[in-house]
PDB file of N, CA and C in Angstrom:
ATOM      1  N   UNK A   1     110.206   9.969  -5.194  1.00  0.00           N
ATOM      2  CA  UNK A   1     111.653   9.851  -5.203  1.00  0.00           C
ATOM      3  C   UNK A   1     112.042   8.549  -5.895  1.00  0.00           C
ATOM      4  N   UNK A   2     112.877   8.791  -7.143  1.00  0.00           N
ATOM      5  CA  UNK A   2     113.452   6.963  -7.338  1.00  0.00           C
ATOM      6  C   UNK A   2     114.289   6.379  -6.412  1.00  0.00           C
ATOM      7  N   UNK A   3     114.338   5.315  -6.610  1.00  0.00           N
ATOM      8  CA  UNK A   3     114.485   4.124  -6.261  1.00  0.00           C
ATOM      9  C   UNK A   3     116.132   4.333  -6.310  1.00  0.00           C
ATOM     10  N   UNK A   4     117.029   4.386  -5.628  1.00  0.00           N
ATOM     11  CA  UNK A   4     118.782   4.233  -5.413  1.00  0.00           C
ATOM     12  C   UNK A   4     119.347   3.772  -6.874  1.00  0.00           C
ATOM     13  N   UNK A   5     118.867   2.550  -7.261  1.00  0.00           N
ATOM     14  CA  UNK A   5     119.362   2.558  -8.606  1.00  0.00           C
ATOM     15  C   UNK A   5     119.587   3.207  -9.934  1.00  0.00           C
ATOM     16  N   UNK A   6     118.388   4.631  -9.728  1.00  0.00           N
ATOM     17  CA  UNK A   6     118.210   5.000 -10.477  1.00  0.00           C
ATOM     18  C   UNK A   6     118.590   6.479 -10.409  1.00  0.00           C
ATOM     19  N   UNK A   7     119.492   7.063  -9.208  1.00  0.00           N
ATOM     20  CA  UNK A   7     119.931   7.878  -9.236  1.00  0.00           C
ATOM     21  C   UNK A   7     120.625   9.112 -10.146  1.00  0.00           C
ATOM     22  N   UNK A   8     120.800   8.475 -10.854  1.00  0.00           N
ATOM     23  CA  UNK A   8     121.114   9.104 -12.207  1.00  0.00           C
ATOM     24  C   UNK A   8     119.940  10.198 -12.468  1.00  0.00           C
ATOM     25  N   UNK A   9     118.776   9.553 -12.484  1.00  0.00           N
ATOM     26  CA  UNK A   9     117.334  10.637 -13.049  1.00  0.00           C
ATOM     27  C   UNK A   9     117.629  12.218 -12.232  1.00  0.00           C
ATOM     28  N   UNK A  10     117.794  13.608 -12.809  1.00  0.00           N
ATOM     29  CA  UNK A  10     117.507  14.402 -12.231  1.00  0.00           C
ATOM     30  C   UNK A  10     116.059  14.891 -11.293  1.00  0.00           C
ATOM     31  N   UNK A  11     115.804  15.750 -11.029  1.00  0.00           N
ATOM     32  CA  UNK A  11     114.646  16.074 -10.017  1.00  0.00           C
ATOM     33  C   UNK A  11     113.386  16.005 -10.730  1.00  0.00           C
ATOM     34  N   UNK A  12     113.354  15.970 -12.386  1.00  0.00           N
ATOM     35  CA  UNK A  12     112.143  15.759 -13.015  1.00  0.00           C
ATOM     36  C   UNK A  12     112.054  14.230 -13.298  1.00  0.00           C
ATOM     37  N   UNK A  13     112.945  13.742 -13.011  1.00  0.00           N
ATOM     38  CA  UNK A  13     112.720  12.282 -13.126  1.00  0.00           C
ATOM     39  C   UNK A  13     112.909  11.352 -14.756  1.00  0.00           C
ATOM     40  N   UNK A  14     113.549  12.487 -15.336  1.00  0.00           N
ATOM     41  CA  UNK A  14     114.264  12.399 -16.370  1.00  0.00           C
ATOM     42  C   UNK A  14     115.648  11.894 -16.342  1.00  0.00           C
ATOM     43  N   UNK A  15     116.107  10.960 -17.095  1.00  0.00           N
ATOM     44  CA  UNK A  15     117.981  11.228 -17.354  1.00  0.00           C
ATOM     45  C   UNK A  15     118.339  12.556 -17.773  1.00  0.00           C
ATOM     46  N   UNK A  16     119.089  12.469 -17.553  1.00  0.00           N
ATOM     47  CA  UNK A  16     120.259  14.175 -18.116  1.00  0.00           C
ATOM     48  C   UNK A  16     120.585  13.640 -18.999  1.00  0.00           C
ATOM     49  N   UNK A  17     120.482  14.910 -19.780  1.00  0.00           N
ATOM     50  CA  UNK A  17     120.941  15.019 -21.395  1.00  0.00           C
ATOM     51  C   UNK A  17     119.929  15.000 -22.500  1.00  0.00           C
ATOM     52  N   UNK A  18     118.468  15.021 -21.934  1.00  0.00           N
ATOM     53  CA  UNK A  18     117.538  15.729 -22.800  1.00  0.00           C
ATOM     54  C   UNK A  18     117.689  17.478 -23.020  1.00  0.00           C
ATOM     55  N   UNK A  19     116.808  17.741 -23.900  1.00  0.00           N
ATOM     56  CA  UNK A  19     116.766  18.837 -24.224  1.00  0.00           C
ATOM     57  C   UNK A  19     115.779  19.320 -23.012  1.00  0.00           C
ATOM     58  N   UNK A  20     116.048  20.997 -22.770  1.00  0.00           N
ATOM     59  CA  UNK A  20     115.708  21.369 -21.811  1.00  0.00           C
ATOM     60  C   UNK A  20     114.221  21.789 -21.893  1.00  0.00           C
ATOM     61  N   UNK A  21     113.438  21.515 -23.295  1.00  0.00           N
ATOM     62  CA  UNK A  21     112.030  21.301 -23.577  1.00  0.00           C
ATOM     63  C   UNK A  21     111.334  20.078 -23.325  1.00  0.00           C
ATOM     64  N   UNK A  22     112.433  18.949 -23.266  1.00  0.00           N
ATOM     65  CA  UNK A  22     111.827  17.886 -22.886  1.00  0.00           C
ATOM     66  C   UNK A  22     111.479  18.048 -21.350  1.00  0.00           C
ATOM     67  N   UNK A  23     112.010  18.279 -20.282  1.00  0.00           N
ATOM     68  CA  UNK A  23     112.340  18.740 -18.905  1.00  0.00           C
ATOM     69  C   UNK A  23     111.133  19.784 -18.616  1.00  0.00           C
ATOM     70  N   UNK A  24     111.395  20.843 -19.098  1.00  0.00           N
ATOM     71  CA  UNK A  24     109.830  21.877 -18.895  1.00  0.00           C
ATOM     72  C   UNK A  24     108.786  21.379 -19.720  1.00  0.00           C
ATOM     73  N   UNK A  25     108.433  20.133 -20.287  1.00  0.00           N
ATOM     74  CA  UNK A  25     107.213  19.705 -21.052  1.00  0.00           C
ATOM     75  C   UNK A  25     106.638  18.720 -19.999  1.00  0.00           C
ATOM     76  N   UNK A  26     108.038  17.937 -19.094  1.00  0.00           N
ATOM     77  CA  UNK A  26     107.456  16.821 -18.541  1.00  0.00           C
ATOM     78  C   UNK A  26     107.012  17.446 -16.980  1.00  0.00           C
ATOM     79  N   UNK A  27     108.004  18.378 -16.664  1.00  0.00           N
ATOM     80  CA  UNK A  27     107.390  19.381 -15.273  1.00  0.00           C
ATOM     81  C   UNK A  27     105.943  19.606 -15.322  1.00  0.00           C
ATOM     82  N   UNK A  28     105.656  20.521 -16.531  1.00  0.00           N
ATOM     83  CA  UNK A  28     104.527  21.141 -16.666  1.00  0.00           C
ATOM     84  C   UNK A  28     103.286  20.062 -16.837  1.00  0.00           C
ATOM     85  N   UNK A  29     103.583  18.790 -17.379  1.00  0.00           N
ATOM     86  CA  UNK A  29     102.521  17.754 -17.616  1.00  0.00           C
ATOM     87  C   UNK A  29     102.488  16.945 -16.557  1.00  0.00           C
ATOM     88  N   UNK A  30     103.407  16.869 -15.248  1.00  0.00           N
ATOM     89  CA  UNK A  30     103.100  16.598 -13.619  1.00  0.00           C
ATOM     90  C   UNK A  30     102.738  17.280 -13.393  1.00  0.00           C
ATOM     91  N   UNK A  31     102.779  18.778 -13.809  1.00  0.00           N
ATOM     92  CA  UNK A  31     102.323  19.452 -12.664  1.00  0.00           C
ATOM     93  C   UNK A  31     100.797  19.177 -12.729  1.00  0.00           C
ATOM     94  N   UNK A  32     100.398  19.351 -14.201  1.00  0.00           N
ATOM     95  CA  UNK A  32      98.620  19.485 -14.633  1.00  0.00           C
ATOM     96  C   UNK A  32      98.093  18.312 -13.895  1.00  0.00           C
ATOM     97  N   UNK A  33      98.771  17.174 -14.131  1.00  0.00           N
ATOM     98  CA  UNK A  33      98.049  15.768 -13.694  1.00  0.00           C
ATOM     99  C   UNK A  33      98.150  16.185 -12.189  1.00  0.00           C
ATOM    100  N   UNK A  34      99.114  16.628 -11.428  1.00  0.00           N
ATOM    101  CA  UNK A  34      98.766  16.464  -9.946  1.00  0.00           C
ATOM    102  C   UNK A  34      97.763  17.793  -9.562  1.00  0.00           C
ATOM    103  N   UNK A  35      97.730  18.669 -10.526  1.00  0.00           N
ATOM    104  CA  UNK A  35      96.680  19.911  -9.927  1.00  0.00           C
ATOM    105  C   UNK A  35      95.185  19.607 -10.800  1.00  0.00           C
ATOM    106  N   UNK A  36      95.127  18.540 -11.464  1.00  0.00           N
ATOM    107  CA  UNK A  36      93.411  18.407 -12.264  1.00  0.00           C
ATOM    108  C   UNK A  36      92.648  18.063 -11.227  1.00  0.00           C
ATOM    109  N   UNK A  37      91.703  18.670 -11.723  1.00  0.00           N
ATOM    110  CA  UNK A  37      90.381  18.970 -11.122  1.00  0.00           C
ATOM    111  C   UNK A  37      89.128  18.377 -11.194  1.00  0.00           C
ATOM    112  N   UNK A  38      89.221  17.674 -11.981  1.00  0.00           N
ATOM    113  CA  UNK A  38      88.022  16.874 -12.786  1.00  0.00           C
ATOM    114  C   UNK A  38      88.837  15.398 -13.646  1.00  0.00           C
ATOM    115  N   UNK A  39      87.752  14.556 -13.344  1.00  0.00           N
ATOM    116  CA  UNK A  39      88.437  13.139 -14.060  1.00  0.00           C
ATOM    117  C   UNK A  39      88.685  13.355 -15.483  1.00  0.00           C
ATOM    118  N   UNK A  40      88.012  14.125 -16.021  1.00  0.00           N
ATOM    119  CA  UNK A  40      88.368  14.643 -17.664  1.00  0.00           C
ATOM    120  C   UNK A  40      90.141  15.213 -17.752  1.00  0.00           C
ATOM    121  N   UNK A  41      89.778  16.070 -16.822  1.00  0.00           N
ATOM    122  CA  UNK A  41      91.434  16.142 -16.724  1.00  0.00           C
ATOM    123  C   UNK A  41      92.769  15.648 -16.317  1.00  0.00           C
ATOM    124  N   UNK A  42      92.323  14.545 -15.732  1.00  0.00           N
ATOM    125  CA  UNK A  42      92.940  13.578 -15.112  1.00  0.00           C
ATOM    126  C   UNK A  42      93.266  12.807 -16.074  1.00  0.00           C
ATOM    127  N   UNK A  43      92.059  12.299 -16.725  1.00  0.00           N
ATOM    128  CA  UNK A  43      92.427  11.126 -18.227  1.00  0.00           C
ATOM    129  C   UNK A  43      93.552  11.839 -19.161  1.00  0.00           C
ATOM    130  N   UNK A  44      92.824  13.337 -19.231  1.00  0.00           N
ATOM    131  CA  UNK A  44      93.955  13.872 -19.745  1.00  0.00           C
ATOM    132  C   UNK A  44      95.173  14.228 -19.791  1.00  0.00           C
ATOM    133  N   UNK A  45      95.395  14.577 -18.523  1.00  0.00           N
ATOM    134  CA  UNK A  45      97.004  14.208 -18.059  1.00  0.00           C
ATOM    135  C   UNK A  45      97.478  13.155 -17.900  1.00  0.00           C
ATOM    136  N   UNK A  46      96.580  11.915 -17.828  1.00  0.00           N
ATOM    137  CA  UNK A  46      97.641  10.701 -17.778  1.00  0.00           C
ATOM    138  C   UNK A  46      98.075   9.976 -19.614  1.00  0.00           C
ATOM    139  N   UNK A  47      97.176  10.008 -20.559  1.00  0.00           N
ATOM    140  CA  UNK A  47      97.260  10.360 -21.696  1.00  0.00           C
ATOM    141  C   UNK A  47      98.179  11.025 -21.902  1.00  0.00           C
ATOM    142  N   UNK A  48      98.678  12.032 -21.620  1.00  0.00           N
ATOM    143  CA  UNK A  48      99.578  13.211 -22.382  1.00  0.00           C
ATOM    144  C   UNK A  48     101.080  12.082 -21.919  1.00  0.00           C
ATOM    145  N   UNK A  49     100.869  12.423 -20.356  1.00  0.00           N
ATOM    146  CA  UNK A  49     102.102  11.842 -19.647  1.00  0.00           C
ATOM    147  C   UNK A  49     102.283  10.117 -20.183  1.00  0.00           C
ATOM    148  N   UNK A  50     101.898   9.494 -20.364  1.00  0.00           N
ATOM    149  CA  UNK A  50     101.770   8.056 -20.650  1.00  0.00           C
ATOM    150  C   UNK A  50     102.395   8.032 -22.582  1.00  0.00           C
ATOM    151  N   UNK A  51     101.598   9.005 -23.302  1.00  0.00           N
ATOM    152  CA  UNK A  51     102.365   9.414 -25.088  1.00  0.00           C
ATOM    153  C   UNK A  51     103.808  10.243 -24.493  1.00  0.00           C
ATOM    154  N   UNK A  52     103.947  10.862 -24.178  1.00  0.00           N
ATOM    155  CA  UNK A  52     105.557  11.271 -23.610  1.00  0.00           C
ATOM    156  C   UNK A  52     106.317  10.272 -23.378  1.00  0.00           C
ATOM    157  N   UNK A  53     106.065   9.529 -22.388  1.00  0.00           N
ATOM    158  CA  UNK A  53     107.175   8.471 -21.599  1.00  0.00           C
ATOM    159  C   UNK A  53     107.470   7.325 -23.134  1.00  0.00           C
ATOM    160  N   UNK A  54     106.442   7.500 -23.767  1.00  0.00           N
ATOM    161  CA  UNK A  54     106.312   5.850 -24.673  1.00  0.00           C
ATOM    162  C   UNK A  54     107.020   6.521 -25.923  1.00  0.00           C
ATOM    163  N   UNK A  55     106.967   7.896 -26.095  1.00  0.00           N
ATOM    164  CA  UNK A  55     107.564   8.810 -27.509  1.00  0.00           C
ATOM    165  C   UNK A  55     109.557   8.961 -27.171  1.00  0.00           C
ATOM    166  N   UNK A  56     110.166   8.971 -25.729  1.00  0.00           N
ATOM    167  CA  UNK A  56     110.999   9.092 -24.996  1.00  0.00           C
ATOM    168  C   UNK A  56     111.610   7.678 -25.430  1.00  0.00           C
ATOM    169  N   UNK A  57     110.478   6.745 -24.922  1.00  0.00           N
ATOM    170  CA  UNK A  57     110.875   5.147 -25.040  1.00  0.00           C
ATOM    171  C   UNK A  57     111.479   4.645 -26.605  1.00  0.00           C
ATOM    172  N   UNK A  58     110.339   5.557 -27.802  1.00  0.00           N
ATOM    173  CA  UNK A  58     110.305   5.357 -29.027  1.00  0.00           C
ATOM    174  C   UNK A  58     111.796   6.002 -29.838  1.00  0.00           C
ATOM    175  N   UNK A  59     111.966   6.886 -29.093  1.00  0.00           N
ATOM    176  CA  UNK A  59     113.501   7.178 -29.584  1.00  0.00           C
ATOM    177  C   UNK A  59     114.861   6.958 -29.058  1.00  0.00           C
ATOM    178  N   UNK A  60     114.216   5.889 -28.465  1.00  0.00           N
ATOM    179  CA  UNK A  60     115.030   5.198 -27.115  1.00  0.00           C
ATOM    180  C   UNK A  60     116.165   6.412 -26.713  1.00  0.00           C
ATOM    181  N   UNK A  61     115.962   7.626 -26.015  1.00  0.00           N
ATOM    182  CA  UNK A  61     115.974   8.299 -25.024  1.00  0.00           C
ATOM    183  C   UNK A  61     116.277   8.187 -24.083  1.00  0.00           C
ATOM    184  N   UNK A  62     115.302   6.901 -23.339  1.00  0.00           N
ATOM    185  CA  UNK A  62     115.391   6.262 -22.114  1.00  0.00           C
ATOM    186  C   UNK A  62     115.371   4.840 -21.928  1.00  0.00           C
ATOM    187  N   UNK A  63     116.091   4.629 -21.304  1.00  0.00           N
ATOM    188  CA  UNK A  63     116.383   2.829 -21.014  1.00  0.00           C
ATOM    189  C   UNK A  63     114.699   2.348 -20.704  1.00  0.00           C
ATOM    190  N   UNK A  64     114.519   0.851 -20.562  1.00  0.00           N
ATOM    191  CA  UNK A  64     113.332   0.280 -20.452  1.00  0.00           C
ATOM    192  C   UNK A  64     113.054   0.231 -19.036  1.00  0.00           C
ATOM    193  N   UNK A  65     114.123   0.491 -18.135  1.00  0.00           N
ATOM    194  CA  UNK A  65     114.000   0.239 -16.643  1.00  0.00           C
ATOM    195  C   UNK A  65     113.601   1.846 -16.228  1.00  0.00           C
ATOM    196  N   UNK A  66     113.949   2.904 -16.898  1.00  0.00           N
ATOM    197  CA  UNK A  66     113.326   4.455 -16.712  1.00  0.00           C
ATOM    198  C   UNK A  66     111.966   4.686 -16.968  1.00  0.00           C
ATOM    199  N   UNK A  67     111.633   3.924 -18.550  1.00  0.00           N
ATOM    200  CA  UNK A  67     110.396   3.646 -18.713  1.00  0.00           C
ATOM    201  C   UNK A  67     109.343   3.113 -17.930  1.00  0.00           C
ATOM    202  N   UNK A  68     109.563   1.974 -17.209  1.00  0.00           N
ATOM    203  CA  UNK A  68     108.445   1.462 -16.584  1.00  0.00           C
ATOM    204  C   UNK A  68     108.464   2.129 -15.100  1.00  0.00           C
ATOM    205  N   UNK A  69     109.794   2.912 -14.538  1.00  0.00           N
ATOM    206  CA  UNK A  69     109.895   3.761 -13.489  1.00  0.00           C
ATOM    207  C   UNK A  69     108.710   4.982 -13.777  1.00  0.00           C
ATOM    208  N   UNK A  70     109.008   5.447 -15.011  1.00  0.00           N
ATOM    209  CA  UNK A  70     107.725   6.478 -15.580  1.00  0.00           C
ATOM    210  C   UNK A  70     106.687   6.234 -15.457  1.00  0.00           C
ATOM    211  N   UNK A  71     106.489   4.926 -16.284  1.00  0.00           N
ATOM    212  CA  UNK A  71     105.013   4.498 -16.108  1.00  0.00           C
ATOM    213  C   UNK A  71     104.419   4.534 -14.665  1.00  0.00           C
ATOM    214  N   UNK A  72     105.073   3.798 -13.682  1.00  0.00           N
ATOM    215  CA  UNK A  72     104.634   3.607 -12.657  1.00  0.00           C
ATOM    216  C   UNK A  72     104.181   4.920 -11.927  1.00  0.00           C
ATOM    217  N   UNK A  73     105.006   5.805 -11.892  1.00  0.00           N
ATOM    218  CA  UNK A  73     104.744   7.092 -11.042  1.00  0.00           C
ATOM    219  C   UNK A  73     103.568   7.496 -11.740  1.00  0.00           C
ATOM    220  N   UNK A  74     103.327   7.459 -12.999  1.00  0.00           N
ATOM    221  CA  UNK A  74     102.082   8.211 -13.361  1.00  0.00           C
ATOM    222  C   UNK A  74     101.203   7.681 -13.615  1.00  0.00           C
ATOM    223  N   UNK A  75     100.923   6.296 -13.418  1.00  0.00           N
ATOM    224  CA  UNK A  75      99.778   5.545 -12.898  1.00  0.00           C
ATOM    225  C   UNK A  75      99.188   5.659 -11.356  1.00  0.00           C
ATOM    226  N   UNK A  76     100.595   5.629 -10.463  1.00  0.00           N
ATOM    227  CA  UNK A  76     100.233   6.115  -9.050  1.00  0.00           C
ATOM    228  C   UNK A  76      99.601   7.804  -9.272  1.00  0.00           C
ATOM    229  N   UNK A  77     100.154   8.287  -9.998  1.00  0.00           N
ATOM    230  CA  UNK A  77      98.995   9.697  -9.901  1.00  0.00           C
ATOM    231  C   UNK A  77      97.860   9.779  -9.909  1.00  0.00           C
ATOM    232  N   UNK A  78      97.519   9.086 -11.205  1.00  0.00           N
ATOM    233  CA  UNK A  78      96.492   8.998 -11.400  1.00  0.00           C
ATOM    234  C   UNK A  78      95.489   8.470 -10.611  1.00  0.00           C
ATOM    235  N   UNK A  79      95.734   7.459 -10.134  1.00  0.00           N
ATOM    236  CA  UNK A  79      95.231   6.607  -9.429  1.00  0.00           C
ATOM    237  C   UNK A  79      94.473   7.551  -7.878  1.00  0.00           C
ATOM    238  N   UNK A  80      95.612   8.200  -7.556  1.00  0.00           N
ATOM    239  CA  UNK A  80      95.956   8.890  -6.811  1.00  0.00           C
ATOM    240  C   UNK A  80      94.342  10.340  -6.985  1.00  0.00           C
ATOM    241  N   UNK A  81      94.887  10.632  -7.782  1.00  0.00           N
ATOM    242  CA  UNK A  81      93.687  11.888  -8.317  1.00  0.00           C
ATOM    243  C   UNK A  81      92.558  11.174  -8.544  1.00  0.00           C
ATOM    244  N   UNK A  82      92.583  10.074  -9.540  1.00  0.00           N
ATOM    245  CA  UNK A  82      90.885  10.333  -9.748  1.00  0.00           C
ATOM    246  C   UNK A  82      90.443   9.484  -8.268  1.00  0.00           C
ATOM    247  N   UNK A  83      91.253   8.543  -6.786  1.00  0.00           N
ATOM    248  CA  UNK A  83      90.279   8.378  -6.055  1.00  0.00           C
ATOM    249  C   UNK A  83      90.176   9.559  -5.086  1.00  0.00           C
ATOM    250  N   UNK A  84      90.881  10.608  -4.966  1.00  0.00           N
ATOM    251  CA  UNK A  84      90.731  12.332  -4.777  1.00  0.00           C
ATOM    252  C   UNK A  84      89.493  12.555  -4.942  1.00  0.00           C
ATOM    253  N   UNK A  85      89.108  12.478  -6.215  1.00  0.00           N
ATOM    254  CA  UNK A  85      88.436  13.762  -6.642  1.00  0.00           C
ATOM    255  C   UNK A  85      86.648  12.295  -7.053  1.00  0.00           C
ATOM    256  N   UNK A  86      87.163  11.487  -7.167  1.00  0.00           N
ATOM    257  CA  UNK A  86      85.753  10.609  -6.376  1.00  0.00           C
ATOM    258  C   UNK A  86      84.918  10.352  -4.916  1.00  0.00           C
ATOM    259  N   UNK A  87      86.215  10.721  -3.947  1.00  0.00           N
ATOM    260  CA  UNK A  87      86.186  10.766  -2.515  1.00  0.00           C
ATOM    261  C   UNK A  87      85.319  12.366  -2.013  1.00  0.00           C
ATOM    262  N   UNK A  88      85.757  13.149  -2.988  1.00  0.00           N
ATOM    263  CA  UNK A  88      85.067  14.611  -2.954  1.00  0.00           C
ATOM    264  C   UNK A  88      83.855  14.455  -3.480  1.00  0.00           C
ATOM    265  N   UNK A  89      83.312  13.704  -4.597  1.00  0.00           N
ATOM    266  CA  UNK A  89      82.085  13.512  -5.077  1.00  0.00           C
ATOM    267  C   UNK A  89      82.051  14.262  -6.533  1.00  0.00           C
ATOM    268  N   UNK A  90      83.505  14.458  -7.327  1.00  0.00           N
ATOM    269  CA  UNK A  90      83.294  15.032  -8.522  1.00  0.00           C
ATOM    270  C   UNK A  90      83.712  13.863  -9.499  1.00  0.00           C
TER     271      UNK A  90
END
């Protein structure tokens, strides 16, 4: 959930007023990173998600305070998954 200030972000954690491919690109690339299975896929979803947020940033899209809100959540994923799926022994 963001942070009160940032209320503005809809439920994907996007501002409103992207295109509605940007929105089902960034759903679908949480969703992969929170359902990978393997650290290969993990690198890989945080990669994908990490060139998104910075390509968003690059067409300034999104303010710098959304940006590092991005970053953060999908470092906590990650983080999140690969000590998951080390704790399991894969």
């Amino acid at each position: 959930m963001p942070p009160a200030d940032l209320d503005f972000l809809d439920t994907s954690d996007l501002p409103h007023g992207l295109s509605e491919q940007a929105y089902a690109t960034w759903r679908v690339a949480l969703r992969d990173l929170y359902s990978s299975q393997t650290e290969v896929q993990v690198e890989y979803g945080y990669q994908f998600c990490r060139g998104f947020i910075q390509a968003l940033q690059d067409m300034q899209a999104i303010e710098p305070d959304v940006y590092l809100f991005l970053e953060a959540q999908v470092h906590g994923v990650w983080i999140e998954r690969i000590s998951a799926l080390k704790a399991r022994g894969h």
